[in-house]
Structures are given as structure tokens and as C-alpha cells.
N, C-alpha and C. Protein backbone atom coordinates (compact mmCIF):
# COMPACT_ATOMS: atom_id res chain seq x y z
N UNK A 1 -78.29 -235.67 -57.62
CA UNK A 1 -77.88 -234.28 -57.39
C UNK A 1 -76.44 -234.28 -56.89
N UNK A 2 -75.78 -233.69 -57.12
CA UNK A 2 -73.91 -233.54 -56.97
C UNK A 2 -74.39 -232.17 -55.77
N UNK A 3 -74.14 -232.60 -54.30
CA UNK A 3 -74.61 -231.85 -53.38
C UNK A 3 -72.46 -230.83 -53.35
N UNK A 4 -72.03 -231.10 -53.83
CA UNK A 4 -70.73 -230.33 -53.56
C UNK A 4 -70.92 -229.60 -54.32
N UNK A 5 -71.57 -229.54 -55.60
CA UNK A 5 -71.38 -228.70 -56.62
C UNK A 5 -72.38 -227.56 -55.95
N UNK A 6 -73.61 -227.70 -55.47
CA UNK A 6 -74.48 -227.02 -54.94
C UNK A 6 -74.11 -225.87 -54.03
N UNK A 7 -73.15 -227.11 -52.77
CA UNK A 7 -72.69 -225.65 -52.10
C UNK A 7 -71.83 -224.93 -52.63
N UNK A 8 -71.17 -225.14 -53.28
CA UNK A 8 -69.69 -224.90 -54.03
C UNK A 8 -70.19 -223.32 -55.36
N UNK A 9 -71.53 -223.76 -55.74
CA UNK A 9 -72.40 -222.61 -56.81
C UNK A 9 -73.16 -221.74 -55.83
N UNK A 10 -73.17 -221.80 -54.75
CA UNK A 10 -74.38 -220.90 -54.09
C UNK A 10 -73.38 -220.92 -52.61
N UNK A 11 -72.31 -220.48 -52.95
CA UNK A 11 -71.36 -220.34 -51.30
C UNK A 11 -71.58 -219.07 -50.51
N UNK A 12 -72.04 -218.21 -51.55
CA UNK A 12 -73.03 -216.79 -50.76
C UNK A 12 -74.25 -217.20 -49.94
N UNK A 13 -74.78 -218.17 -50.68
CA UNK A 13 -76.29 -218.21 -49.75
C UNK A 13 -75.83 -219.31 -48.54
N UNK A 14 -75.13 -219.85 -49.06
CA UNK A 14 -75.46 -221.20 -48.15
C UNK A 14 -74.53 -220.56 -46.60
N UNK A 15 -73.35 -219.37 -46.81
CA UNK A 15 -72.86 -218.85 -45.51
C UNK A 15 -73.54 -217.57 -45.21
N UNK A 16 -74.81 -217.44 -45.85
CA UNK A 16 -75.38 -216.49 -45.58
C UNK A 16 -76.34 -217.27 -44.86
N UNK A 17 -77.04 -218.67 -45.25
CA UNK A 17 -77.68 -219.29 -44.64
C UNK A 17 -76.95 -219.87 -42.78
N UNK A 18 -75.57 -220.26 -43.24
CA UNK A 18 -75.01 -220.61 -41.77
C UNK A 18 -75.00 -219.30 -40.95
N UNK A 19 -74.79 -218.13 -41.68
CA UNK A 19 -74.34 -217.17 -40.53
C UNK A 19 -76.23 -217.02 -39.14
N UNK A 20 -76.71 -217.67 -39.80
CA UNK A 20 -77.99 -217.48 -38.71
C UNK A 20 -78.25 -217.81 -37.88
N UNK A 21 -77.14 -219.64 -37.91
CA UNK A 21 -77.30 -220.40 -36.75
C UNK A 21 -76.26 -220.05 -35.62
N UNK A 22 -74.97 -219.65 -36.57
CA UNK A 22 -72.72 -220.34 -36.22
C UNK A 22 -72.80 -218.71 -36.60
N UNK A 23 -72.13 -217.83 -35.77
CA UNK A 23 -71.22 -216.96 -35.47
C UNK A 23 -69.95 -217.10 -36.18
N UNK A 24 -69.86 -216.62 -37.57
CA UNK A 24 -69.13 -216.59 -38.85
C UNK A 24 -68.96 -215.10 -39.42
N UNK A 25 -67.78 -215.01 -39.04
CA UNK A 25 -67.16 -213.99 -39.16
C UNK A 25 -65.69 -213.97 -39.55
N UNK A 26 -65.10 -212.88 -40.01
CA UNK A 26 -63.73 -213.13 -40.34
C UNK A 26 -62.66 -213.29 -39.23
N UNK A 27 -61.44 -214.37 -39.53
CA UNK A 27 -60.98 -214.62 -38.66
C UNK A 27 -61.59 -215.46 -36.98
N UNK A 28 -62.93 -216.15 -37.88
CA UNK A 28 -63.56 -216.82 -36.18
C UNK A 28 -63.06 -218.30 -36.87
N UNK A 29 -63.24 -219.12 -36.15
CA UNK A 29 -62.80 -220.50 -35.76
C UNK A 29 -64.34 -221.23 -36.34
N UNK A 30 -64.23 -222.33 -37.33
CA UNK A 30 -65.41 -223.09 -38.02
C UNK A 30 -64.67 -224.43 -38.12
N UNK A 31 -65.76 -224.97 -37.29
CA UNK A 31 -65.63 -226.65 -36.99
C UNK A 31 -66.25 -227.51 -37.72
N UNK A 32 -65.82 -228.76 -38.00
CA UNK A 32 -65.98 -229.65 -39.07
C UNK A 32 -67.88 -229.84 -38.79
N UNK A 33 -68.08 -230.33 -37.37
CA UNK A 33 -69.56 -230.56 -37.02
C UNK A 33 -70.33 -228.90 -37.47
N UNK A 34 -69.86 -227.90 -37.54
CA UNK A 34 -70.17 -227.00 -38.01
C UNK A 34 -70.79 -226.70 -39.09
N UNK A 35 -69.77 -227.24 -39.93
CA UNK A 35 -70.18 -227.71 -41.34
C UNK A 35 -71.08 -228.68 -41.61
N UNK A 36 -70.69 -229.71 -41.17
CA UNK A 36 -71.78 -230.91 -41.29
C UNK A 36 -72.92 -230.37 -40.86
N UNK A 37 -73.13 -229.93 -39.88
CA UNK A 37 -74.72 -229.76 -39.67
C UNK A 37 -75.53 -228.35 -40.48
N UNK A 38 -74.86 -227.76 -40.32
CA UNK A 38 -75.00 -226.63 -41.80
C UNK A 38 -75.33 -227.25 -42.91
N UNK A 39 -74.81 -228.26 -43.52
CA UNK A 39 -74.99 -228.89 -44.58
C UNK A 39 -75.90 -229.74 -44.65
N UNK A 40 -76.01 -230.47 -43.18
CA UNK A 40 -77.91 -230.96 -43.39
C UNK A 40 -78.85 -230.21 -43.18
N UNK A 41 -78.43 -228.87 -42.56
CA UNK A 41 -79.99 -228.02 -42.39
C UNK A 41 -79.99 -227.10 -43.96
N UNK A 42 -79.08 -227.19 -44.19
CA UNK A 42 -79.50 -226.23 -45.56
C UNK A 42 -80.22 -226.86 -46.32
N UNK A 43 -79.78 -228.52 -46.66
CA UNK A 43 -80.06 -229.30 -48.33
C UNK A 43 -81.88 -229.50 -47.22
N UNK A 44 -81.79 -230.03 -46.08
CA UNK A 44 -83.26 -229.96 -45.02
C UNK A 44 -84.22 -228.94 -45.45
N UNK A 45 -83.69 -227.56 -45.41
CA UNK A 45 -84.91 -226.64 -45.68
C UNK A 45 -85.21 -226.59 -47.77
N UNK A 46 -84.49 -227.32 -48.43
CA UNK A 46 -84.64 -227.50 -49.75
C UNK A 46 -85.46 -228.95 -49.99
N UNK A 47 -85.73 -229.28 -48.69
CA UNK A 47 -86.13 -230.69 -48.59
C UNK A 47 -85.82 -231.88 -49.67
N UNK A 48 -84.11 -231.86 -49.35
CA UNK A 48 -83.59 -232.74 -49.45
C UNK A 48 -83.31 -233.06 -48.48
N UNK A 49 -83.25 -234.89 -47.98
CA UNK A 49 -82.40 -235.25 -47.01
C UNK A 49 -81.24 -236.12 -46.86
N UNK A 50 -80.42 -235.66 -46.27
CA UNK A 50 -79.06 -236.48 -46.45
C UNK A 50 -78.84 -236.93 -45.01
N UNK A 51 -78.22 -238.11 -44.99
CA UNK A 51 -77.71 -238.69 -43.66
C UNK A 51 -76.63 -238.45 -42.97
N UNK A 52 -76.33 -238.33 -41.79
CA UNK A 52 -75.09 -237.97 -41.47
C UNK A 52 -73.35 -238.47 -42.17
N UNK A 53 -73.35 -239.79 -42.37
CA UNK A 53 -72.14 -240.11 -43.13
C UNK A 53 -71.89 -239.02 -44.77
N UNK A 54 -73.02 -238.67 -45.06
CA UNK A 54 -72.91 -237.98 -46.48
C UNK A 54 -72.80 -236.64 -45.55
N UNK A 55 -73.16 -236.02 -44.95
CA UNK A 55 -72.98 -234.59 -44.45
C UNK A 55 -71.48 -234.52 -44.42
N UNK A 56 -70.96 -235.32 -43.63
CA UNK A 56 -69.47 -235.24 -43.26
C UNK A 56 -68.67 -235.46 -44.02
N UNK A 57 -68.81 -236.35 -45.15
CA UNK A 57 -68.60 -236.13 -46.13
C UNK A 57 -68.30 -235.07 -47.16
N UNK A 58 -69.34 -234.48 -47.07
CA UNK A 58 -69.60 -233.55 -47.96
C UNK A 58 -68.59 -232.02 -47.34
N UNK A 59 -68.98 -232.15 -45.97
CA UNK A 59 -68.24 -231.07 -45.13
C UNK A 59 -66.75 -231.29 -45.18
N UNK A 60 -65.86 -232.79 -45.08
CA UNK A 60 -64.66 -232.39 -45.54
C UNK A 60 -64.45 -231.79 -46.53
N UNK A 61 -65.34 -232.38 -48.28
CA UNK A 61 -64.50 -231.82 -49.11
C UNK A 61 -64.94 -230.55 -49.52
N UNK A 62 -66.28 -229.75 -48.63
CA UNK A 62 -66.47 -227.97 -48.80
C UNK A 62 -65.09 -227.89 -48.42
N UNK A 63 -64.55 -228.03 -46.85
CA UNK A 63 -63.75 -227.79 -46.41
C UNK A 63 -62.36 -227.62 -47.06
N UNK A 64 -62.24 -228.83 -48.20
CA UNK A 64 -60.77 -228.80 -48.40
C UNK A 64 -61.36 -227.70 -49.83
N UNK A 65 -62.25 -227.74 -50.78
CA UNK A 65 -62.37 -226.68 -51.52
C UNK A 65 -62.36 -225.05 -50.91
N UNK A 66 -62.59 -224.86 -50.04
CA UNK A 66 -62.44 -223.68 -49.28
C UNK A 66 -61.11 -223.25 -49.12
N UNK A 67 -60.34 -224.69 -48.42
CA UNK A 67 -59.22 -224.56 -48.34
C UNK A 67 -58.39 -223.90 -49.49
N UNK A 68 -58.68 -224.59 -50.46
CA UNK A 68 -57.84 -224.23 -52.08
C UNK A 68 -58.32 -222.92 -52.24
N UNK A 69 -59.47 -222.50 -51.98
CA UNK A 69 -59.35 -221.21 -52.38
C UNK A 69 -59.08 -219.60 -51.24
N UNK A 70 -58.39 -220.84 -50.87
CA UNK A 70 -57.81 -219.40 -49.43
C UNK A 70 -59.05 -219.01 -48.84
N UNK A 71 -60.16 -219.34 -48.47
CA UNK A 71 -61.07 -218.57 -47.59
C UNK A 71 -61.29 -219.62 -46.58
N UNK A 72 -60.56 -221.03 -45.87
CA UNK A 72 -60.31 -221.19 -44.61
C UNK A 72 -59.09 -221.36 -44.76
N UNK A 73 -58.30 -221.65 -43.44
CA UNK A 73 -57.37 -221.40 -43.33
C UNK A 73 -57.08 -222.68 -42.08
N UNK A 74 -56.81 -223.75 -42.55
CA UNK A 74 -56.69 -225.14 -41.47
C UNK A 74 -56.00 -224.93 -40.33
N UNK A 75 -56.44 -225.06 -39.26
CA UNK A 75 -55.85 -225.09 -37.80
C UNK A 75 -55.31 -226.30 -36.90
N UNK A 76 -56.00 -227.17 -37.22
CA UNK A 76 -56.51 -228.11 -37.09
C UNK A 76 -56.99 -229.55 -37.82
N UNK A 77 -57.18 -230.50 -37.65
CA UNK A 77 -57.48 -231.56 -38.08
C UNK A 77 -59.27 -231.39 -38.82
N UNK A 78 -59.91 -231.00 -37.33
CA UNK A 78 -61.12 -230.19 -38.01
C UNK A 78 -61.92 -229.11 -37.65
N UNK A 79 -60.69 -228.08 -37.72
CA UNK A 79 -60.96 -226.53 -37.25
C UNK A 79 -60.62 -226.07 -38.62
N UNK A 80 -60.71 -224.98 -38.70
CA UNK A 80 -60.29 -223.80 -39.69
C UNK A 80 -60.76 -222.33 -39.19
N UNK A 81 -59.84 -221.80 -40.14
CA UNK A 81 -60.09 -220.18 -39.50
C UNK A 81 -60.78 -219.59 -40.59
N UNK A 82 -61.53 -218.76 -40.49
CA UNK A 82 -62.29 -218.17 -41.47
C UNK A 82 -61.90 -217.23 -41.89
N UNK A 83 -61.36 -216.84 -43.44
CA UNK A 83 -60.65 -215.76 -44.14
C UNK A 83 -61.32 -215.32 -45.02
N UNK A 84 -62.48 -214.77 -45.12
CA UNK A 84 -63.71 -213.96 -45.86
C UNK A 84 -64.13 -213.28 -44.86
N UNK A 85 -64.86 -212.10 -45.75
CA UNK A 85 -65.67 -211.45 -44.53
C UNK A 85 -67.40 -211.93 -45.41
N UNK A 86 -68.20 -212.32 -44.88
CA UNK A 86 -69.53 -212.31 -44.85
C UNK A 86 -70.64 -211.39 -43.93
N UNK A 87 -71.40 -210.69 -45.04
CA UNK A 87 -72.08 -209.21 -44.09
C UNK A 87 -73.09 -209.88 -43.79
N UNK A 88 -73.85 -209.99 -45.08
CA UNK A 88 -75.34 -210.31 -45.16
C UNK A 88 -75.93 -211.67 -45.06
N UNK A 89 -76.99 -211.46 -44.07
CA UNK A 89 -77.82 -212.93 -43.64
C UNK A 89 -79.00 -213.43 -44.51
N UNK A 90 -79.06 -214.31 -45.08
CA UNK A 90 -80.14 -214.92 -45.81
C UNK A 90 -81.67 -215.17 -45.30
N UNK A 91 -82.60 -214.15 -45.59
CA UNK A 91 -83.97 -214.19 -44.69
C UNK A 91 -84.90 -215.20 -46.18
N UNK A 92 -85.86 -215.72 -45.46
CA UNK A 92 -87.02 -216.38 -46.25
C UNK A 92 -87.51 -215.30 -47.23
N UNK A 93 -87.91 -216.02 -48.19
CA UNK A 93 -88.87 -215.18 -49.14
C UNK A 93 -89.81 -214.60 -48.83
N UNK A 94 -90.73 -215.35 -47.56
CA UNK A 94 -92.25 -215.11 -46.99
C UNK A 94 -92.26 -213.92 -46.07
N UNK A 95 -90.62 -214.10 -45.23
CA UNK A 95 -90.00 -213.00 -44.52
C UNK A 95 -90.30 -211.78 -44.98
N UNK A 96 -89.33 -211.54 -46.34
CA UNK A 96 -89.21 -210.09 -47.06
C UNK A 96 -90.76 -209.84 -47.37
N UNK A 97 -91.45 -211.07 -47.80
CA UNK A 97 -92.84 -210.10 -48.48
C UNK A 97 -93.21 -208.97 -47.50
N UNK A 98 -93.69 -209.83 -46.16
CA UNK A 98 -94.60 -209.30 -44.71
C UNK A 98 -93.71 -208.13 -44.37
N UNK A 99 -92.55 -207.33 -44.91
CA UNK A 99 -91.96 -206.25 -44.19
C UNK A 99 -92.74 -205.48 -45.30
């Protein structure tokens, strides 16, 4: 599985998925461990598992693809500023039925 391509095709869900844990908002501050661990709890609840060296991994180069497309904005070595706005939070499927 090409886990960059994943987040990289589903960048709605997967910061719809972070906004539940990380306070992601426009113009807030998103840290590299930020990412990384975002990136093992997401591919986690798809029950895939990846190890930390591949998370961080994977979280620089979201990071530098983000970068290229203007929606962070590097501060830092491994900060960035967040230049999107994201509204909506990603609830479970089992969630929506029970409402």
C-alpha cells in the first residue's frame, strides 16, 4: 500500500479525522509529532499498522507535499502554520446511523 498516496487522496478525511484529536484550524501551529501520530491513528483505525520510523516518515513528506501546495506554511524545522480552513469533523459510520 503507498500510505502517502492515501493521505495525499483522502486529505479531507484524514484532517477531518485529525481535527478530533489536534486543534486545527486556520492559521494554528501543526507539529511534526502531530502528524506522525495522526498518521498512526488514522492507517490504526483502518487497521493497518505502521511503526513509528514509517509514521515520521511519512509525516515529513505529507508535510513537504502540503508544503508545495501552499496549505502549510514552514515555521520551523518541524512546525508549520496551517493555511486552510477545515469546518467539518469526521464521525463513524455507526455514529451517524444511532442519530
Amino acid at each position: 500500500m503507498d500510505h502517502l498516496k492515501e493521505l495525499t487522496t483522502n486529505e479531507d478525511i484524514f484532517f477531518g479525522f485529525m481535527k478530533e484529536k489536534y486543534p486545527i484550524f486556520f492559521n494554528s501551529n501543526i507539529f511534526l509529532r502531530d502528524l506522525q501520530y495522526g498518521i498512526r491513528s488514522y492507517f490504526e483505525k483502518k487497521d493497518i499498522d505502521i511503526d513509528y520510523p514509517l509514521a515520521e516518515r511519512l509525516a515529513h513528506s505529507y508535510a513537504e507535499h502540503l508544503e508545495n501546495d501552499n496549505k502549510f506554511i514552514k515555521i520551523s524545522g518541524n512546525a508549520w502554520k496551517v493555511n486552510f480552513l477545515k469546518t467539518e469533523n469526521v464521525t463513524e459510520e455507526s455514529e451517524e446511523k444511532s442519530k
